[in-house]
N, C-alpha and C. Protein backbone atom coordinates (compact mmCIF):
# COMPACT_ATOMS: atom_id res chain seq x y z
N UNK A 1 70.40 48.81 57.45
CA UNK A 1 70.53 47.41 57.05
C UNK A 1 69.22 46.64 57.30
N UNK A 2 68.54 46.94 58.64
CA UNK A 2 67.54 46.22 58.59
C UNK A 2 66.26 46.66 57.63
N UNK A 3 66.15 47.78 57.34
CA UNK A 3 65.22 48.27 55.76
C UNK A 3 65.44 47.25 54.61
N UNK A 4 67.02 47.46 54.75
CA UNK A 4 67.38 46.86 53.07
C UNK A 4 66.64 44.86 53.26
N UNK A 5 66.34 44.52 54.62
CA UNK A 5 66.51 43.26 54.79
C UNK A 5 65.38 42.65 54.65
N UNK A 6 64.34 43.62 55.26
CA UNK A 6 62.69 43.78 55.30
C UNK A 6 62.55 43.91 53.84
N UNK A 7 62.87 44.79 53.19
CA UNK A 7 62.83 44.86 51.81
C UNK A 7 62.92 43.77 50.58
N UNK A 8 64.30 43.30 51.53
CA UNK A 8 64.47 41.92 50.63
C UNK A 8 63.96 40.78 50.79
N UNK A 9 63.22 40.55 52.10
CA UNK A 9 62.11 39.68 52.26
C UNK A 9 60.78 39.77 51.64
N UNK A 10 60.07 41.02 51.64
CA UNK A 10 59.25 41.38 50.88
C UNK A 10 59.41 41.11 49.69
N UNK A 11 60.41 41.32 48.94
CA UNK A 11 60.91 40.97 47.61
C UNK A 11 60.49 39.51 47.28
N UNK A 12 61.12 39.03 48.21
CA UNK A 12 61.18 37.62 47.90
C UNK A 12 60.08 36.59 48.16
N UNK A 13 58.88 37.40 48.98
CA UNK A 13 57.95 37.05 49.28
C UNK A 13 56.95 36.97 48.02
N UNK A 14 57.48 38.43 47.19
CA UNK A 14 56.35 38.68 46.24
C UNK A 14 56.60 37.60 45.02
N UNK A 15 58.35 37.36 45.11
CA UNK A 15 58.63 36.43 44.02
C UNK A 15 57.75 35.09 44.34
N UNK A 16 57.91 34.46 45.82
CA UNK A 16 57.36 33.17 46.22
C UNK A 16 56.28 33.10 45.30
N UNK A 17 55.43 34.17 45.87
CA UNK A 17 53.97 34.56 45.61
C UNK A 17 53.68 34.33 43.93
N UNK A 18 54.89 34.87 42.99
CA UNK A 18 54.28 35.16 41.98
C UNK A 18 54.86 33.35 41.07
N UNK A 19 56.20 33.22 41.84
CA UNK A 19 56.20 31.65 41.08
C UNK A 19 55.34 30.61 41.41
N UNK A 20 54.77 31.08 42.68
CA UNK A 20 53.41 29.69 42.74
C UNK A 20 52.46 30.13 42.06
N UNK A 21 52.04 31.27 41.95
CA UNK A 21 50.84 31.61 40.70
C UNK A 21 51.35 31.00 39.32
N UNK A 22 52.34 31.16 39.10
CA UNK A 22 52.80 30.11 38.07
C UNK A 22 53.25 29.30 37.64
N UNK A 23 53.33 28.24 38.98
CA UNK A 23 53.29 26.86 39.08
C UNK A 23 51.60 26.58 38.70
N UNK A 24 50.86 27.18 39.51
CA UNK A 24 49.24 26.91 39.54
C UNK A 24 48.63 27.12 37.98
N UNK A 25 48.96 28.52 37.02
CA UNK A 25 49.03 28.28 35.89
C UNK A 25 49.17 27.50 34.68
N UNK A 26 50.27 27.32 35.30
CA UNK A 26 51.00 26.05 34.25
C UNK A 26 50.18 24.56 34.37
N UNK A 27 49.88 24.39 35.51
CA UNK A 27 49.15 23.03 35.73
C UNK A 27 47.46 23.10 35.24
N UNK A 28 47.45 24.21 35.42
CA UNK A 28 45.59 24.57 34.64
C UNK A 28 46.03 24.73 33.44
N UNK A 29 46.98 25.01 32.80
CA UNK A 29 47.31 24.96 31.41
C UNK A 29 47.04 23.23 30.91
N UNK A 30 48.27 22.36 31.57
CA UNK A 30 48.29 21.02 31.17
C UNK A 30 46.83 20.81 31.47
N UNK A 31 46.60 20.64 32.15
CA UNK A 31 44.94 20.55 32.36
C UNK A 31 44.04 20.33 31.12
N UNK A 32 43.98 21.51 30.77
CA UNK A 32 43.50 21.94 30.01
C UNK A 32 43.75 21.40 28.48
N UNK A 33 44.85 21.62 28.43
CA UNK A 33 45.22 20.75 27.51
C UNK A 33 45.32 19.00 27.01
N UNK A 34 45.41 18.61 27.98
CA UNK A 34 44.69 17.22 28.39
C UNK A 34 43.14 16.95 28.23
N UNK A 35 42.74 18.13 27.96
CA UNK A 35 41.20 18.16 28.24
C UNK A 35 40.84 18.37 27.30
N UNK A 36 41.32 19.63 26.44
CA UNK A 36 41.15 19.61 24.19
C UNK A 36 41.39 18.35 24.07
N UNK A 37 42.90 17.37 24.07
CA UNK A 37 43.61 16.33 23.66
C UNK A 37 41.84 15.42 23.99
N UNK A 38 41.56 15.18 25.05
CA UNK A 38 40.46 14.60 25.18
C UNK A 38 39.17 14.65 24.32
N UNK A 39 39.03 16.14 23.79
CA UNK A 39 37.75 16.60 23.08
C UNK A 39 38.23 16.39 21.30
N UNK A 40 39.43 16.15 21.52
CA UNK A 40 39.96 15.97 20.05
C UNK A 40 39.67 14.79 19.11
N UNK A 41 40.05 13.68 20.41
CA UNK A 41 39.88 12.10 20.10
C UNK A 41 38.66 12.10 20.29
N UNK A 42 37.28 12.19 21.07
CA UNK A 42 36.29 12.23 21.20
C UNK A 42 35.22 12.92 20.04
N UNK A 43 35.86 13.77 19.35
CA UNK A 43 35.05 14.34 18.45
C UNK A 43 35.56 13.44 17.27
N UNK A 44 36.82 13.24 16.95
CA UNK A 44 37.26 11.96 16.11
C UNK A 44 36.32 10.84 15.77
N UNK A 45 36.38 10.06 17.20
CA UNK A 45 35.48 9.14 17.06
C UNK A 45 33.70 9.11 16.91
N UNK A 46 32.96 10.44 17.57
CA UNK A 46 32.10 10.99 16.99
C UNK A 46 31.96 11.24 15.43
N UNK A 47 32.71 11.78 14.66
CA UNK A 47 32.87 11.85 13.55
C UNK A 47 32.48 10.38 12.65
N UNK A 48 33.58 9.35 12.99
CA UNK A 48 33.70 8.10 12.44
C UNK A 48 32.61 7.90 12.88
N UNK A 49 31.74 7.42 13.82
CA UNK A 49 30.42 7.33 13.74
C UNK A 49 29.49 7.60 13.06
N UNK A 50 29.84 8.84 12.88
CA UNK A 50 28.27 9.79 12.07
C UNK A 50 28.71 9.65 10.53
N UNK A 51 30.21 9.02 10.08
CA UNK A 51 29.96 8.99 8.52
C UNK A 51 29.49 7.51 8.04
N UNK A 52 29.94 6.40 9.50
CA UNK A 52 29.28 5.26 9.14
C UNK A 52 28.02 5.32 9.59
N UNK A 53 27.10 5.57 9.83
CA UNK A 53 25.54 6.24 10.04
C UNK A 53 25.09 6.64 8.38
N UNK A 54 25.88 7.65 8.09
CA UNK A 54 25.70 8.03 6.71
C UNK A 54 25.64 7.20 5.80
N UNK A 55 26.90 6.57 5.87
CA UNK A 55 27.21 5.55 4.68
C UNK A 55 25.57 4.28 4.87
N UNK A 56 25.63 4.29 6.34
CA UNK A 56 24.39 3.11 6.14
C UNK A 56 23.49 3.35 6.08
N UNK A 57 22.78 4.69 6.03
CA UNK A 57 21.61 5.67 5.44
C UNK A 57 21.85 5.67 4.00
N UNK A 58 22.82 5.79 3.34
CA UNK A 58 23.12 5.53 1.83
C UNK A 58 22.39 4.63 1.11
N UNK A 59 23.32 3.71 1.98
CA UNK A 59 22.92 2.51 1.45
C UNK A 59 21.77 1.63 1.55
N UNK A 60 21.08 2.30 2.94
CA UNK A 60 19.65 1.81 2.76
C UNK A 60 18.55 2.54 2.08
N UNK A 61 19.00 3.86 1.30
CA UNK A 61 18.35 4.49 0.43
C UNK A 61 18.39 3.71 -1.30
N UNK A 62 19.88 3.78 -1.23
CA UNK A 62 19.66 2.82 -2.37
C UNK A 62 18.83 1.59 -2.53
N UNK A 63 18.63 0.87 -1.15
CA UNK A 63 18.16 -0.27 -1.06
C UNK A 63 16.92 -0.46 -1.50
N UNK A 64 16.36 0.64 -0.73
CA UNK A 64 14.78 1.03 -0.97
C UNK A 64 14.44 1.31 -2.54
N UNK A 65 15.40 2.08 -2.61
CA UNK A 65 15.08 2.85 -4.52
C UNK A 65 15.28 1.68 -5.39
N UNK A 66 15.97 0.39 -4.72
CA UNK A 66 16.04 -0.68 -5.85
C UNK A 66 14.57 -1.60 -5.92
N UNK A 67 14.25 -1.68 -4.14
CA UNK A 67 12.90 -1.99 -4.39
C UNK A 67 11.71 -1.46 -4.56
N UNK A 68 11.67 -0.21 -4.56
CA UNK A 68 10.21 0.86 -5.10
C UNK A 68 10.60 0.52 -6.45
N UNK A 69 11.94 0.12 -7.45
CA UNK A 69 11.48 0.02 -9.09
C UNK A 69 11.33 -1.20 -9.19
N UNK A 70 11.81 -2.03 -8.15
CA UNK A 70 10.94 -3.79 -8.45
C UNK A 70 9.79 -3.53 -8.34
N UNK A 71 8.65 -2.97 -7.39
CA UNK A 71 7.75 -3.22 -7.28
C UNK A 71 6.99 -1.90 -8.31
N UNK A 72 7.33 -1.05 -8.96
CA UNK A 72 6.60 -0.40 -10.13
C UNK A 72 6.61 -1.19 -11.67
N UNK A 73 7.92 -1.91 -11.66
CA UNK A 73 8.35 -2.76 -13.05
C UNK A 73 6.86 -4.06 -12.76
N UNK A 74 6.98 -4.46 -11.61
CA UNK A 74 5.98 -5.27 -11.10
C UNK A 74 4.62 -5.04 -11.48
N UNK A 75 4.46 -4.18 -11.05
CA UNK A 75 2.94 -3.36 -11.30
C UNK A 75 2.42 -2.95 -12.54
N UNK A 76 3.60 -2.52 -13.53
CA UNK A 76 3.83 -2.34 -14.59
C UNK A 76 3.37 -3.60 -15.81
N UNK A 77 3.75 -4.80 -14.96
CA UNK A 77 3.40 -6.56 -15.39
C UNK A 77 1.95 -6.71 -15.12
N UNK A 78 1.84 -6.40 -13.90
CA UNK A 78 0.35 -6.73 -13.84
C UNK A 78 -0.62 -5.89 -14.51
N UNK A 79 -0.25 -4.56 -14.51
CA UNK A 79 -1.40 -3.94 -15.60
C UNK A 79 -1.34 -4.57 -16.89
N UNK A 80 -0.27 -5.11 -17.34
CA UNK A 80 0.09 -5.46 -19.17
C UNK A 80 -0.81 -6.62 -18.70
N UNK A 81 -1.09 -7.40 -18.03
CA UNK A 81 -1.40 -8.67 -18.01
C UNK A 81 -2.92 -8.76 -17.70
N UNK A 82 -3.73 -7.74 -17.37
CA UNK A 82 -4.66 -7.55 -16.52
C UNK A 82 -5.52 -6.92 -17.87
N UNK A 83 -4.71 -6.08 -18.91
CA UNK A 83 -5.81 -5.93 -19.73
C UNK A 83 -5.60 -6.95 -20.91
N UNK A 84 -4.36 -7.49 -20.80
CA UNK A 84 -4.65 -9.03 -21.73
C UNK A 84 -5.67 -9.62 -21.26
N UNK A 85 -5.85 -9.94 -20.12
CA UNK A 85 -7.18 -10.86 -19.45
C UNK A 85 -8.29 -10.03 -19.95
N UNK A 86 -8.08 -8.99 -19.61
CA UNK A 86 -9.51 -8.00 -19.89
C UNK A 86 -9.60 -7.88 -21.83
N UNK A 87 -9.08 -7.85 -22.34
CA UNK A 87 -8.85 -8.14 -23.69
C UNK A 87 -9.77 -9.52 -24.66
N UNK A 88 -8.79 -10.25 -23.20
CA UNK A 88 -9.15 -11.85 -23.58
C UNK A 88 -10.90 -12.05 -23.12
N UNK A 89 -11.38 -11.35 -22.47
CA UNK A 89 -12.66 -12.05 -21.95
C UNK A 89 -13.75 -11.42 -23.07
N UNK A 90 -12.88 -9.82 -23.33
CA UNK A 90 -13.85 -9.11 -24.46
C UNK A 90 -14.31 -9.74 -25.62
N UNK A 91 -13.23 -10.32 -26.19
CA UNK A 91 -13.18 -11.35 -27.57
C UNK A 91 -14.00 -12.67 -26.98
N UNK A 92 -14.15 -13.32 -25.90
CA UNK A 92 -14.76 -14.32 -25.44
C UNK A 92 -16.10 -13.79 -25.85
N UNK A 93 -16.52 -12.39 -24.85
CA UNK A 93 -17.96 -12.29 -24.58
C UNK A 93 -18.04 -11.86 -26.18
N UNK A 94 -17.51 -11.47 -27.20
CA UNK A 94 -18.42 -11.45 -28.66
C UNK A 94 -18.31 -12.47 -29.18
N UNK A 95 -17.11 -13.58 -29.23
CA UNK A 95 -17.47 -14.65 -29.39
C UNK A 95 -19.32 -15.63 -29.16
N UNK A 96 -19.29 -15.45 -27.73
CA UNK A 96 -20.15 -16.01 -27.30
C UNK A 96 -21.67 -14.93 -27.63
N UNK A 97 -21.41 -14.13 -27.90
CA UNK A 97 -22.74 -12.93 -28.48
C UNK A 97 -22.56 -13.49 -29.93
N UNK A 98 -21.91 -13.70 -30.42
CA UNK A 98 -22.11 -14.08 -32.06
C UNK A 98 -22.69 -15.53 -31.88
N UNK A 99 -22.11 -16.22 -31.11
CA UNK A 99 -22.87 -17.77 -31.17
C UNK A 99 -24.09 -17.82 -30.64
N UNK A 100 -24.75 -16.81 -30.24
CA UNK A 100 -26.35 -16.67 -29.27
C UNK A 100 -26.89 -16.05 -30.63
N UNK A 101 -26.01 -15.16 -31.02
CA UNK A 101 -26.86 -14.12 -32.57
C UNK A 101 -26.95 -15.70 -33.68
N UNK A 102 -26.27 -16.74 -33.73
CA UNK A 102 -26.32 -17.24 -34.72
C UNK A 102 -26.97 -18.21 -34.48
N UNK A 103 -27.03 -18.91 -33.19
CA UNK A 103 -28.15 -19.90 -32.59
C UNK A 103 -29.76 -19.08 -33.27
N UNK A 104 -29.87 -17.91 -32.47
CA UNK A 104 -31.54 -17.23 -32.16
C UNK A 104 -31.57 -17.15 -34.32
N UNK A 105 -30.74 -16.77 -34.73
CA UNK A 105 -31.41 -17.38 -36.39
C UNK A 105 -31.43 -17.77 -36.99
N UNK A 106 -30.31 -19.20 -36.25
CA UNK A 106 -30.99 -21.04 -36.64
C UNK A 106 -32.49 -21.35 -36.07
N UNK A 107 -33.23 -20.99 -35.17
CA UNK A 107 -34.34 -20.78 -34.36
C UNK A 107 -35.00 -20.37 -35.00
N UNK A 108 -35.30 -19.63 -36.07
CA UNK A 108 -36.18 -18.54 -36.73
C UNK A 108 -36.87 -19.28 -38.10
């Protein structure tokens, strides 16, 4: 009897033993799981960040591309306008070469 008793203490020792290993389990489980749940929402809101980042990289690309063609349409004006002037001074200076050619052979 006292074998069978030792025995059954041992038994019951090993059970103690093995349901607190899996009490201790179970709580590094929740743990753990509390801890994805954590990396879940956190990468979430990481996310929403980085597409409004995007979106306002978008949109300041567009921004730019609207003003690099203002300022080529621009440039575009000033050359048209720059050889009108340059146009305009050409016809001046033969103007004014024909009125020196026609003075020097009233002179003559």
């Amino acid at each position: 009897s006292k074998n069978l008793q030792e025995e059954r203490a041992h038994y019951q020792t090993q059970l103690k033993t093995k349901e607190d290993a899996a009490v201790a389990c179970e709580a590094r489980c929740s743990k753990m799981k509390a801890e994805l749940e954590d990396m879940k929402n956190k990468a979430k809101k990481f996310r929403a960040i980085a597409k409004k980042m995007k979106d306002q990289c978008k949109a300041k690309v567009v921004q730019l591309l609207q003003q690099v063609k203002a300022q080529d349409l621009a440039a575009a004006r000033l050359k048209e306008l720059l050889l009108e002037a340059q146009e305009g001074l050409t016809a001046q200076r033969n103007q004014a070469t024909q009125r020196i050619h026609a003075a020097e052979k009233r002179e003559e």
